[in-house]
C-alpha atoms as a PDB file:
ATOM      1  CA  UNK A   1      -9.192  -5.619 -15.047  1.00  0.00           C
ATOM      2  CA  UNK A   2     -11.764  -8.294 -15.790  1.00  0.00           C
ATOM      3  CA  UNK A   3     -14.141  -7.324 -18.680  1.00  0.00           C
ATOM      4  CA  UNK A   4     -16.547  -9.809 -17.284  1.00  0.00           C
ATOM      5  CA  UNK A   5     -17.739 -10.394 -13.928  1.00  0.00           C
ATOM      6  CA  UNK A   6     -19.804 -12.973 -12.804  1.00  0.00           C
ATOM      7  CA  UNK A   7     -21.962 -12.434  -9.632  1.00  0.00           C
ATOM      8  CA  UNK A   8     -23.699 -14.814  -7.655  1.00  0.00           C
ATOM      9  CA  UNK A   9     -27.355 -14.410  -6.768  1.00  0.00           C
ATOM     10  CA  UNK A  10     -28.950 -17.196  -4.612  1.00  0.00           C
ATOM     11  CA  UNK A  11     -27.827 -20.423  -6.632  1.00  0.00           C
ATOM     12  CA  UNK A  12     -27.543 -18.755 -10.015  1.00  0.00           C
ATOM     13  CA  UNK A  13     -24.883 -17.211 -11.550  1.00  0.00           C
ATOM     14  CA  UNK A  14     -24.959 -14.567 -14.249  1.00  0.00           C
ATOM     15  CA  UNK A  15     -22.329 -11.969 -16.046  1.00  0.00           C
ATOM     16  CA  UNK A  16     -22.770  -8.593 -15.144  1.00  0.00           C
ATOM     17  CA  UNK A  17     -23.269  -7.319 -18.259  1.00  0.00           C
ATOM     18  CA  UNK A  18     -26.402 -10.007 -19.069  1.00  0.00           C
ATOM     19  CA  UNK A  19     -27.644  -7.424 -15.988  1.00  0.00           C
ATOM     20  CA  UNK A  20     -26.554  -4.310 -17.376  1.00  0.00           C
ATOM     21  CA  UNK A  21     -28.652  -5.065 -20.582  1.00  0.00           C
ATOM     22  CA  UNK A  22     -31.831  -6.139 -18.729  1.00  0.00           C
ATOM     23  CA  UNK A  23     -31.858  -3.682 -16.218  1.00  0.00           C
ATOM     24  CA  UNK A  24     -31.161  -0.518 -18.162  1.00  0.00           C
ATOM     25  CA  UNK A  25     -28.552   1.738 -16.605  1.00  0.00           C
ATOM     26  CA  UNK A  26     -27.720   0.477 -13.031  1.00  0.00           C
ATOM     27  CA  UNK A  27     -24.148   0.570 -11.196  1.00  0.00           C
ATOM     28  CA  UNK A  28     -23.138  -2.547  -9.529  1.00  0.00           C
ATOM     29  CA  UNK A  29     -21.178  -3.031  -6.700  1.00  0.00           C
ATOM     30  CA  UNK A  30     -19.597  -6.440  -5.540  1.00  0.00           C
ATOM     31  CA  UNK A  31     -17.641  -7.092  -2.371  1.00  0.00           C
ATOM     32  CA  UNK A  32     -15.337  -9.315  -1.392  1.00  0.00           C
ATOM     33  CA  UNK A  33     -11.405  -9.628  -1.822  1.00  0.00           C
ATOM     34  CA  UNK A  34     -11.436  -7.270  -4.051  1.00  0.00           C
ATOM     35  CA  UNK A  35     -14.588  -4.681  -4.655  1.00  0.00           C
ATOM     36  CA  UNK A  36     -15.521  -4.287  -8.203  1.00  0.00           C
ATOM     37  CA  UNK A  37     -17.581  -1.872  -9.698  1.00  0.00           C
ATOM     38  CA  UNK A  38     -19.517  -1.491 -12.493  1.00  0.00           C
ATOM     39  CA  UNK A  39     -21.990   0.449 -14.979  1.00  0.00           C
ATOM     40  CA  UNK A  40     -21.598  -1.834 -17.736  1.00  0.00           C
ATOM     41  CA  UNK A  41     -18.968  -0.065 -19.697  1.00  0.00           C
ATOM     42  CA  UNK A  42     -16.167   0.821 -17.072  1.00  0.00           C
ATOM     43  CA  UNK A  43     -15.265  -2.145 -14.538  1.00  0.00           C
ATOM     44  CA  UNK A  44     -13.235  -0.687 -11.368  1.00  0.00           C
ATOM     45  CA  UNK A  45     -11.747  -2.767  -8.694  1.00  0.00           C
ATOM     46  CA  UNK A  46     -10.667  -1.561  -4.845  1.00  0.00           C
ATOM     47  CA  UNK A  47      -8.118  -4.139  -3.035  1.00  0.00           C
ATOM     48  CA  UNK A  48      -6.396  -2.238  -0.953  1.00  0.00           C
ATOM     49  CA  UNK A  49      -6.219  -4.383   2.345  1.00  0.00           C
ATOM     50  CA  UNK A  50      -9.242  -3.929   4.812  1.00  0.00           C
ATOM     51  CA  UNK A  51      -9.692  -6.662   8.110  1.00  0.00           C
ATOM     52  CA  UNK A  52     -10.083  -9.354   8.264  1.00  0.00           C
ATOM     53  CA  UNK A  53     -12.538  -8.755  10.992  1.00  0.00           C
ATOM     54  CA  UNK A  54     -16.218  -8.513   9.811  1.00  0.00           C
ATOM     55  CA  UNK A  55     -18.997  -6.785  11.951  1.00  0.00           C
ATOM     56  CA  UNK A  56     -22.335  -5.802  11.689  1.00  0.00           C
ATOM     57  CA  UNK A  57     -23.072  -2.490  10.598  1.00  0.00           C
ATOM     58  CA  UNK A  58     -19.823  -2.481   8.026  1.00  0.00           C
ATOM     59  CA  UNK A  59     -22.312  -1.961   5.095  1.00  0.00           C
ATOM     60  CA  UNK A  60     -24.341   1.068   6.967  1.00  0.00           C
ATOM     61  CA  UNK A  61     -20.895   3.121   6.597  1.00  0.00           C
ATOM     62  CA  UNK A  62     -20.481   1.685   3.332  1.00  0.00           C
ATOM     63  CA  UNK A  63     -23.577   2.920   1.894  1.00  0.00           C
ATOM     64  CA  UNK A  64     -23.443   6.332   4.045  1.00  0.00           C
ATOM     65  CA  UNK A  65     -19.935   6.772   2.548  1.00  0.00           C
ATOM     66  CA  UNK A  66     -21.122   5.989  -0.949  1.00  0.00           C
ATOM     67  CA  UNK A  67     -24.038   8.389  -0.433  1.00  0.00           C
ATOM     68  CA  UNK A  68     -21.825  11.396   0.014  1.00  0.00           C
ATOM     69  CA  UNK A  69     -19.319  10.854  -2.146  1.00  0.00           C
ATOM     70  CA  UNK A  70     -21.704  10.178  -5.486  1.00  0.00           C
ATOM     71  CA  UNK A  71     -23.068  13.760  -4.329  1.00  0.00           C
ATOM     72  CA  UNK A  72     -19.282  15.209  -4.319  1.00  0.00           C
ATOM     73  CA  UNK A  73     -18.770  13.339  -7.893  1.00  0.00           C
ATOM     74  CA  UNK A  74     -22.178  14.089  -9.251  1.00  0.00           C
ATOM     75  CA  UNK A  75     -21.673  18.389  -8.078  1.00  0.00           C
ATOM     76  CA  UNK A  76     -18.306  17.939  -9.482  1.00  0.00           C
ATOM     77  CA  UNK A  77     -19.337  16.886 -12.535  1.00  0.00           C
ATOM     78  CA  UNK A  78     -21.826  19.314 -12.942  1.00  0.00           C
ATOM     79  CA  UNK A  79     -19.017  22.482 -12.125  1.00  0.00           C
ATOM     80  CA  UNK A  80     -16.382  20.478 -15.006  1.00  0.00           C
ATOM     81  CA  UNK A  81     -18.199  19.898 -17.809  1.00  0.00           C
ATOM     82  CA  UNK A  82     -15.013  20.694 -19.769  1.00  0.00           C
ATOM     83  CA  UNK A  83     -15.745  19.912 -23.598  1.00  0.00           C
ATOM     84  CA  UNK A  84     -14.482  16.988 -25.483  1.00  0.00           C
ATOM     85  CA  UNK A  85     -13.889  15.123 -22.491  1.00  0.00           C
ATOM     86  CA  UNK A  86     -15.845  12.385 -21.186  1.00  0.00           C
ATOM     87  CA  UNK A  87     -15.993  12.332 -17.027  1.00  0.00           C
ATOM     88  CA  UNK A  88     -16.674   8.629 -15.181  1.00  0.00           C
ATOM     89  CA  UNK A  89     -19.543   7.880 -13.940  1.00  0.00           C
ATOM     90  CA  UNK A  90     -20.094   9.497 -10.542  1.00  0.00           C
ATOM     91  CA  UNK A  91     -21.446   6.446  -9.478  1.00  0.00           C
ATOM     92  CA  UNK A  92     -18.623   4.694  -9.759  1.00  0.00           C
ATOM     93  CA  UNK A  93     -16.459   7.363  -8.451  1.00  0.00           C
ATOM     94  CA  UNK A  94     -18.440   7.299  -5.329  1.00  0.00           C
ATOM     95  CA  UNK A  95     -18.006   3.377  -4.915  1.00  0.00           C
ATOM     96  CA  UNK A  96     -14.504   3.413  -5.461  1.00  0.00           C
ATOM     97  CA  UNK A  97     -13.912   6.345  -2.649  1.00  0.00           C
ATOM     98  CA  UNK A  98     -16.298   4.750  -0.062  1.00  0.00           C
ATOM     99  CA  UNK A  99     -14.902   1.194  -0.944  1.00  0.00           C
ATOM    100  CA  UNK A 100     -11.443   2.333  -0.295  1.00  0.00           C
ATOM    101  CA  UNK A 101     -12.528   5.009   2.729  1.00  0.00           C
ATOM    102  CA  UNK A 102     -13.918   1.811   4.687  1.00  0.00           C
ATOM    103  CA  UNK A 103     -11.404  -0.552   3.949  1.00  0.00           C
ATOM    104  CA  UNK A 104      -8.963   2.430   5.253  1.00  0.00           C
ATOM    105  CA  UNK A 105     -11.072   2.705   8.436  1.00  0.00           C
ATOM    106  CA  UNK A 106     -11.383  -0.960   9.522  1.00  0.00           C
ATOM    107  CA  UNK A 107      -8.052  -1.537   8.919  1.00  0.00           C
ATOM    108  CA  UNK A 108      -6.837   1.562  11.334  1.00  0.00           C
ATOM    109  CA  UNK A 109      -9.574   0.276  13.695  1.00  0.00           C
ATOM    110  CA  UNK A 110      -8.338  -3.198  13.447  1.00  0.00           C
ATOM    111  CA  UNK A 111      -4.519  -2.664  14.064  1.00  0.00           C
ATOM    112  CA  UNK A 112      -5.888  -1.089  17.217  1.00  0.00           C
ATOM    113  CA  UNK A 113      -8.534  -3.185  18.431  1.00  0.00           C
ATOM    114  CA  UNK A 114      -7.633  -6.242  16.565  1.00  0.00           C
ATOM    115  CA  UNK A 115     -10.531  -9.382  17.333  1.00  0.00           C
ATOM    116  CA  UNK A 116     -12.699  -7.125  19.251  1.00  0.00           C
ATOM    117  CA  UNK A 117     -13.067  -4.363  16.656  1.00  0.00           C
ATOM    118  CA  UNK A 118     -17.152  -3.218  16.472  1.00  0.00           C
ATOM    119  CA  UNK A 119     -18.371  -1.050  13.884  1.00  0.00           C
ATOM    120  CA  UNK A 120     -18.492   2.518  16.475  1.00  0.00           C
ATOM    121  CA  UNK A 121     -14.331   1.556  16.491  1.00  0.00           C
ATOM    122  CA  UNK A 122     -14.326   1.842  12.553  1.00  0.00           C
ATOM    123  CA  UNK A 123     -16.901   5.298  12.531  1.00  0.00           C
ATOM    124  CA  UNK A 124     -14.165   6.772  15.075  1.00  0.00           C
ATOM    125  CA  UNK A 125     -11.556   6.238  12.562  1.00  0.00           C
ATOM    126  CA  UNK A 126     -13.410   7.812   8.819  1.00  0.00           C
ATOM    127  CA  UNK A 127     -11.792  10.979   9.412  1.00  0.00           C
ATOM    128  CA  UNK A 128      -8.210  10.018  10.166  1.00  0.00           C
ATOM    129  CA  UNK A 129      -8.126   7.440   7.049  1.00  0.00           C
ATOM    130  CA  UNK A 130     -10.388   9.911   5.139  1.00  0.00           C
ATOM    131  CA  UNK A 131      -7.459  12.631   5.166  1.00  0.00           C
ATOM    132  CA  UNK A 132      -4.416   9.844   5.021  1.00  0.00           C
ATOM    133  CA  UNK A 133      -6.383   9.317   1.531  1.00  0.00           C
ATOM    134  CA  UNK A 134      -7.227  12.510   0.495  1.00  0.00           C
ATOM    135  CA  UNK A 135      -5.209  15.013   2.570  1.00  0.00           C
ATOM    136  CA  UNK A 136      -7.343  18.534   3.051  1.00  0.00           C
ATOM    137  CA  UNK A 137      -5.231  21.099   0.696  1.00  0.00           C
END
């Protein structure tokens, strides 16, 4: 994995870790062929494939999806706690799951709508690709 990223804002660009240092203790997440993620220390990446159809509304269930999974990580973390061993970031946890739970979805969405996928054909698919990734025990 790359130990530094450089992200584009507007016209500038900047390494990740110049942010990191300025901002204090943030988690950034950029998209694109491959998602990274990063708190500064750990750098994750997500490229399983996706579609290569983009709609509107794509980063409403990314963020949603993120959302509930930092608060799975973060309660996790809380119940481990197991001593001498240091747990990742929940933040990043929850990136990596909804990054790879959306790219699941639009891809199930797209082999079955193809072009004319929308975002409602993606939502109808979260819970199939949500248990193909992590199947209920």
């Amino acid at each position: 994995m790359e130990n530094h990223i450089r992200i584009g804002i507007g016209c500038w660009q900047v390494n990740v870790a110049t942010v990191f240092l300025r901002i204090g203790s943030i988690t950034v997440l950029r998209k694109g062929k491959s998602d990274y993620i990063s708190d500064g220390e750990t750098v994750c990446s997500v490229s399983i494939f996706g579609s290569p159809r983009r709609c509107g509304g794509q980063g409403d269930i990314l963020s949603g999806s993120i959302a509930v999974f930092l608060s799975w990580a973060r309660k996790a973390a809380s119940i481990e706690g197991s001593p001498g061993s240091r747990p990742m970031n929940p933040t990043i946890l929850g990136c990596v799951a909804g990054c790879a739970l959306l790219r699941k979805a639009a891809s199930v969405a797209f082999e079955e709508k193809k072009r004319s996928t929308l975002t409602s054909d993606i939502i109808e698919c979260l819970g199939t690709s949500l248990e193909e990734i992590s199947p209920t025990l």
